[in-house]
Protein backbone atom coordinates (compact mmCIF):
# COMPACT_ATOMS: atom_id res chain seq x y z
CA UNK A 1 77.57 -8.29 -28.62
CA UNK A 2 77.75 -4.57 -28.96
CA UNK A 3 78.78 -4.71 -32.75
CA UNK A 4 79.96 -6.95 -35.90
CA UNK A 5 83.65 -6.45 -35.15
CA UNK A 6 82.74 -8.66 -31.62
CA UNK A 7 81.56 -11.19 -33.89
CA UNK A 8 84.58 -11.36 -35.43
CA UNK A 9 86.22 -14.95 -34.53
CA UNK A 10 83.91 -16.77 -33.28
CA UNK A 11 83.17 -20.04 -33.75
CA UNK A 12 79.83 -20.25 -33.27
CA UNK A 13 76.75 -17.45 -33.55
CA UNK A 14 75.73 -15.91 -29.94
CA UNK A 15 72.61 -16.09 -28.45
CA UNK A 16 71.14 -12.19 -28.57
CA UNK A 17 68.80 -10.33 -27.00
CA UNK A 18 66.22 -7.70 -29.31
CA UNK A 19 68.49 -4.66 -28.64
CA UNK A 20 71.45 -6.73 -29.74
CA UNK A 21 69.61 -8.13 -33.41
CA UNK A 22 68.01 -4.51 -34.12
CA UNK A 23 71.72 -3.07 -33.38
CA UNK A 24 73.61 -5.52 -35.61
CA UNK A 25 70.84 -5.52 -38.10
CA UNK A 26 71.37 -1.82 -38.61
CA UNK A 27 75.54 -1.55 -38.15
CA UNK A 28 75.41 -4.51 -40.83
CA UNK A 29 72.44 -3.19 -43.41
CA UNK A 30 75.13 0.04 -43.66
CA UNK A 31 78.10 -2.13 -44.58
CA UNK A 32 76.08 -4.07 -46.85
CA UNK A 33 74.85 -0.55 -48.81
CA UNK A 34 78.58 -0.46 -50.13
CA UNK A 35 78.73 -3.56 -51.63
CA UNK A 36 77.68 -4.95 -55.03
CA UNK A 37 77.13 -9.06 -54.79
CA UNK A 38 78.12 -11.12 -51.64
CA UNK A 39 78.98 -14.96 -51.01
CA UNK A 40 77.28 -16.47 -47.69
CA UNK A 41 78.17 -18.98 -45.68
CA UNK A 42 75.58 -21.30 -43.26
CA UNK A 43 77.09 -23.23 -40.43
CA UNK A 44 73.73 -25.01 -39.69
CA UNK A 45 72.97 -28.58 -37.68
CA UNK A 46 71.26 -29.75 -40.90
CA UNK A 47 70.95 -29.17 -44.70
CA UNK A 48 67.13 -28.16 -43.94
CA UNK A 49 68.20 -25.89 -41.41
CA UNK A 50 70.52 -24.11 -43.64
CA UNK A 51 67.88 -23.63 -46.56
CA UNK A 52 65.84 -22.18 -44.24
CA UNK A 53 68.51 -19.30 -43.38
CA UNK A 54 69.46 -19.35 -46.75
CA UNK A 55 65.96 -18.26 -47.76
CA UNK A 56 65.21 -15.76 -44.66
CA UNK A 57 68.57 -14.48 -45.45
CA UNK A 58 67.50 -13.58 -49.25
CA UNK A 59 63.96 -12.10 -48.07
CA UNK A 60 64.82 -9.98 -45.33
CA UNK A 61 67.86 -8.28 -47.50
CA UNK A 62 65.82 -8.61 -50.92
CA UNK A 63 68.65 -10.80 -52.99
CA UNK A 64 67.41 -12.87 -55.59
CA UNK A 65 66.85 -16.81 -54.84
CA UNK A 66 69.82 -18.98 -55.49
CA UNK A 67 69.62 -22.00 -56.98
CA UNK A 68 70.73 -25.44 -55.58
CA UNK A 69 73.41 -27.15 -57.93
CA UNK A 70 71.12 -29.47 -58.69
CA UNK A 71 67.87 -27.54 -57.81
CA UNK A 72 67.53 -28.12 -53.97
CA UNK A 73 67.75 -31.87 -54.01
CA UNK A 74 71.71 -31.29 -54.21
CA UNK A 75 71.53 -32.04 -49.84
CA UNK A 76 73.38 -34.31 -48.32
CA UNK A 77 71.58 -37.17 -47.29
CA UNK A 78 71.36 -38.45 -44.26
CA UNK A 79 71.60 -36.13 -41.03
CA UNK A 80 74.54 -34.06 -39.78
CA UNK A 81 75.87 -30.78 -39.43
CA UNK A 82 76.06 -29.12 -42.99
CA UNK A 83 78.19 -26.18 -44.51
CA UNK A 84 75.97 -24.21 -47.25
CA UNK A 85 77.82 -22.02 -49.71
CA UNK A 86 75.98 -19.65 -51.96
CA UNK A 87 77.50 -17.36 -54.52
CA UNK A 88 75.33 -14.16 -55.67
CA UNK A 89 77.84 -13.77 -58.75
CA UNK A 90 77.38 -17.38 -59.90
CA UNK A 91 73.61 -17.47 -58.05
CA UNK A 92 74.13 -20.97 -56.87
CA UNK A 93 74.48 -22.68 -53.65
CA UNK A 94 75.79 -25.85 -52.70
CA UNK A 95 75.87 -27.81 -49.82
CA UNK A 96 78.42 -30.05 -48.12
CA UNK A 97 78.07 -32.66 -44.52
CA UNK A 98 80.98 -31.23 -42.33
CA UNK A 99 81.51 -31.85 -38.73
CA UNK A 100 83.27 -29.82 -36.34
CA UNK A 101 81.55 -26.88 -37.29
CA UNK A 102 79.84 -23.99 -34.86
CA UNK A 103 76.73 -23.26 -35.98
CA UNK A 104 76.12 -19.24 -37.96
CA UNK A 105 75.35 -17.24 -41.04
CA UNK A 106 78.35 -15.71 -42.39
CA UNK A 107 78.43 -12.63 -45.00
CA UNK A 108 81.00 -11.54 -47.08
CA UNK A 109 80.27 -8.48 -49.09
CA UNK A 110 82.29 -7.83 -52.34
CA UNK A 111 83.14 -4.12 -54.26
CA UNK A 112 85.75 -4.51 -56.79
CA UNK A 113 85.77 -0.87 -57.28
CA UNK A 114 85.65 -0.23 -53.64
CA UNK A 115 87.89 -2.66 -51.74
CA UNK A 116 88.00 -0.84 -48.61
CA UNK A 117 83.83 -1.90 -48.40
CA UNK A 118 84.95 -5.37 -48.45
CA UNK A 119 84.51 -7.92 -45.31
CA UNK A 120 82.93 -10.61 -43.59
CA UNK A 121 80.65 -10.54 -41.23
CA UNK A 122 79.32 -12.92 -39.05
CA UNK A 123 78.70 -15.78 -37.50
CA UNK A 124 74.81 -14.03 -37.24
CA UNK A 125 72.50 -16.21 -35.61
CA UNK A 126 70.52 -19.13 -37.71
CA UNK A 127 67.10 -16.77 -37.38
CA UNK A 128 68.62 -14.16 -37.41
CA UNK A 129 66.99 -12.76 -40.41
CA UNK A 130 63.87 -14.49 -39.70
């Protein structure tokens, strides 16, 4: 993976070498400059695993901590793949079993006054912030 446009369509988050992470880090840091809030999305294998990326996610790009809907006991129980949403605009998060899912951070960056800023971006590997 050479850039974030390869990303693009995938189902799942490639495996990537230093080169590749310190290359995407730095094509997607630039995107993410035009942008005022963003929504993420976690394809993770559990609700702990997607808390975790949630939270390296928010320190490594400096965004304030979201809240769970219900503080962080709003996981699922039991085990299973999970789909985290979190919403800088409304600063919550909330957290959904799915199956079928790959497994990925995904980043959509929003600028009402600049539209053309606007994408996703993604599926970014689980530590990939970390």
């Amino acid at each position: 993976m050479a850039s974030l446009l390869e990303l693009r369509g995938l189902r799942t988050a490639p495996d990537l070498d230093g080169d590749q992470r310190d290359q995407l880090r730095l094509e997607l840091e630039s995107r993410l400059g035009g942008c005022d809030w963003f929504t993420i999305g976690i394809m993770a294998p559990s609700a702990a695993a997607a808390i975790t990326a949630l939270r390296a996610t928010e320190a490594r790009l400096h965004w304030s901590a979201l809240e769970g809907a219900a503080a962080e006991s709003s996981a699922p129980q039991g085990a299973g793949p999970v789909f985290l949403k979190g919403n800088q605009s409304t600063g919550q998060f909330s957290l959904r079993q799915e199956d079928g899912l790959g497994t990925g951070i995904l980043i959509t960056g929003h600028a009402p006054a600049n539209p053309d800023a606007e994408d996703t971006w993604g599926p970014l590997p689980l530590d990939f912030f970390s």
